[in-house]
Protein backbone atom coordinates (compact mmCIF):
# COMPACT_ATOMS: atom_id res chain seq x y z
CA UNK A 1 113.47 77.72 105.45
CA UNK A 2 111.64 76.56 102.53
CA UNK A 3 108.81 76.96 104.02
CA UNK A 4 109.35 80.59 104.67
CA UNK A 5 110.57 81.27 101.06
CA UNK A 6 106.91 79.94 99.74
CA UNK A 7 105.20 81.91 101.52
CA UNK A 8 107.06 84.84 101.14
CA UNK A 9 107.15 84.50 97.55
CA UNK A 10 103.11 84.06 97.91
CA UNK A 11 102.43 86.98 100.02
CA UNK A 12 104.93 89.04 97.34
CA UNK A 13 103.05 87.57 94.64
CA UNK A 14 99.42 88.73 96.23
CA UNK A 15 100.62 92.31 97.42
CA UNK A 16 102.07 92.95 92.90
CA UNK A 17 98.24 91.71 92.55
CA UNK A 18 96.73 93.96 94.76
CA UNK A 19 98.58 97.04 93.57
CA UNK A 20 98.19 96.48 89.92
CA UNK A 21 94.30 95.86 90.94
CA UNK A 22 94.89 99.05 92.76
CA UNK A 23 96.19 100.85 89.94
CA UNK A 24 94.06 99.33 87.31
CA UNK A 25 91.03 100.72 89.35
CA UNK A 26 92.13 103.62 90.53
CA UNK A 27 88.88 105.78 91.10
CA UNK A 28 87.78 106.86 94.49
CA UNK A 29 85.63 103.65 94.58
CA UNK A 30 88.51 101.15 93.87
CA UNK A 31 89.28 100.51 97.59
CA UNK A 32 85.67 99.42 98.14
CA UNK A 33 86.40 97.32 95.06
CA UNK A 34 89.34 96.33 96.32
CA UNK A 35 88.05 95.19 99.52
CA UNK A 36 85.28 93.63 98.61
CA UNK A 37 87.86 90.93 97.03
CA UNK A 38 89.48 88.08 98.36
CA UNK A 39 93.28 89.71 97.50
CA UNK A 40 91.80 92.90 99.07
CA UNK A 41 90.68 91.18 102.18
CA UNK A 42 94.14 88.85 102.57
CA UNK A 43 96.17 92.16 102.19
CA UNK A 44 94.20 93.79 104.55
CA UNK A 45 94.11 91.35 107.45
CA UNK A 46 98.20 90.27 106.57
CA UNK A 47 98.62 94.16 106.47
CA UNK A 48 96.81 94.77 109.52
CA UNK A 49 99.11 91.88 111.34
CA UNK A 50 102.19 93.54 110.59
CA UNK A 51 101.02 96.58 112.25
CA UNK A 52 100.02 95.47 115.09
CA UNK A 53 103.42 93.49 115.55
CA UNK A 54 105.05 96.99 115.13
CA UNK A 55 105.83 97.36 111.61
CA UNK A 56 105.50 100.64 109.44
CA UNK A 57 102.65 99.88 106.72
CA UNK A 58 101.05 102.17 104.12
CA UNK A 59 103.29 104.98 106.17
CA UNK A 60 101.02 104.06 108.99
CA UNK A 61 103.80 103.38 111.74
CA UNK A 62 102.75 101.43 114.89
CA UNK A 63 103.03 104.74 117.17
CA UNK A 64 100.44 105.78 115.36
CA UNK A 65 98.23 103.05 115.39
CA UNK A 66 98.94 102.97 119.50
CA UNK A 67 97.64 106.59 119.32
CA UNK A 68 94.43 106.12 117.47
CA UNK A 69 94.02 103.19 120.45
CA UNK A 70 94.57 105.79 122.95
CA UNK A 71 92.16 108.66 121.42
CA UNK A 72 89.36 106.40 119.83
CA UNK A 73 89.20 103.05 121.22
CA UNK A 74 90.22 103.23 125.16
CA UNK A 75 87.62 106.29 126.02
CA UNK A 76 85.10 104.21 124.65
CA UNK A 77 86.00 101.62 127.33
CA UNK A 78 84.41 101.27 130.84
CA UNK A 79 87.42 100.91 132.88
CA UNK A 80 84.64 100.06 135.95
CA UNK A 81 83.41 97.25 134.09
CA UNK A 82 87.14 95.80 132.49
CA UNK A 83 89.41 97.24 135.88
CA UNK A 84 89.86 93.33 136.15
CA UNK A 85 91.17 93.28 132.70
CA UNK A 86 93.69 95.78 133.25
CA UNK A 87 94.73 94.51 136.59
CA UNK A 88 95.53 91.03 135.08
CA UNK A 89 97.58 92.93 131.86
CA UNK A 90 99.14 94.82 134.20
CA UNK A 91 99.85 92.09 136.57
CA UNK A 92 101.51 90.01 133.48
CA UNK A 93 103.49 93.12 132.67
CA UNK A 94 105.05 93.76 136.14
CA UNK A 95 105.90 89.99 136.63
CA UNK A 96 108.90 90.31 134.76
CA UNK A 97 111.10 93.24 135.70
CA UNK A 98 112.92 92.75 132.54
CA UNK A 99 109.67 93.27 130.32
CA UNK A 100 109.76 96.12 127.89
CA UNK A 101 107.06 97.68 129.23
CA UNK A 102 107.73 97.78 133.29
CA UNK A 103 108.72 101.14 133.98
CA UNK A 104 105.39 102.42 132.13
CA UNK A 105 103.36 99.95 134.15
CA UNK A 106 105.32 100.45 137.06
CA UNK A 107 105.12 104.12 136.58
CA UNK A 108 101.41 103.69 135.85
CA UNK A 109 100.62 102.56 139.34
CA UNK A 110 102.65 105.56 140.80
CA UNK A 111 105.92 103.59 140.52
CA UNK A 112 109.23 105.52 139.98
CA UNK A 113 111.19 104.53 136.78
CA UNK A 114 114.59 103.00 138.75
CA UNK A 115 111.94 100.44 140.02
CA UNK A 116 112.45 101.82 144.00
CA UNK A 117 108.94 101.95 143.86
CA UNK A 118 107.03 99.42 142.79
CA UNK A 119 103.27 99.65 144.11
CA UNK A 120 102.13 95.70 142.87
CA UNK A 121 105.19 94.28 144.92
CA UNK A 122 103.41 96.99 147.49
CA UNK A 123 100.64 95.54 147.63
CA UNK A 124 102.03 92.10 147.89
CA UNK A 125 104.32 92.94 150.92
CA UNK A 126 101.34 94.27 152.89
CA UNK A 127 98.85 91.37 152.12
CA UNK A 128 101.69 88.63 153.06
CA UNK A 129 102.44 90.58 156.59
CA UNK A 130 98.95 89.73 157.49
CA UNK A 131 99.68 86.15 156.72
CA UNK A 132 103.38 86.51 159.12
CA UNK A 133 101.78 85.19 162.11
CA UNK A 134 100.18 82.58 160.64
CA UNK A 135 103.37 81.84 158.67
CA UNK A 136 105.48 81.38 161.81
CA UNK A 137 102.94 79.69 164.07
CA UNK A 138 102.63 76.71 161.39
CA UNK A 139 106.74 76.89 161.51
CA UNK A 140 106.85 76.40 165.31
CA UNK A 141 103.87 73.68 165.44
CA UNK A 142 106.38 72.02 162.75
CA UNK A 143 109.53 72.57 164.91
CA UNK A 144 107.57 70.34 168.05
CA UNK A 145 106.48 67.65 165.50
């Protein structure tokens, strides 16, 4: 608890600097300024870290940083090159039927959103009936043993 107190008392303490460095320098130049120190880069990257984790910063809110991902960083991404990528995410996701983000990974795959449908559990089913046969001649071999 102490712990926590420090450091929120630190990262307090370098945010007042970086505003009144802010203010002090306000001119369009002052965020290069700004950046180019070590209290601009710490509340940057801290800054940064509370968006991603969902957080409203600056008025940036995280919906909006999840739509600049969808409009400028995911075209630039070739899908046939990382498809393994996003078959492992999705995978992760769609372990868990409890996981925030099922349905839209569900639904993603052509899944419906009361989880009827769910193509990865699909999939599994039909690679596993292949193995049936197989599955039940190793339990009779086992039966005679």
């Amino acid at each position: 608890m102490e712990n926590t107190m420090a450091s929120l008392a630190l990262r307090n303490q370098r945010a007042l600097k970086a505003g009144q460095f802010a203010w002090d320098y306000s001119d369009p130049e002052c965020r290069e300024a700004f950046l180019d120190t070590q209290e601009g880069q710490e509340w940057l990257h801290e800054n940064a870290a509370s968006l991603v984790q969902g957080l409203t910063v600056e008025e940036i809110t995280h919906e909006q940083l999840v739509d600049a991902l969808d409009t400028e960083v995911i075209p630039s991404i070739d899908w046939n090159m990382n498809g393994r990528l996003l078959a492992i995410l999705l995978a992760e996701i769609l372990k868990n039927d409890t996981h925030p983000l099922f349905i839209s990974a569900n639904q993603f795959l052509g899944g419906t959103r009361d989880k009827k449908i769910q193509p990865l559990r699909d999939l599994a089913e039909r690679m596993l009936a292949k193995k049936a046969d197989d599955y039940c001649r190793r339990l009779s071999e086992e039966d005679y043993d």
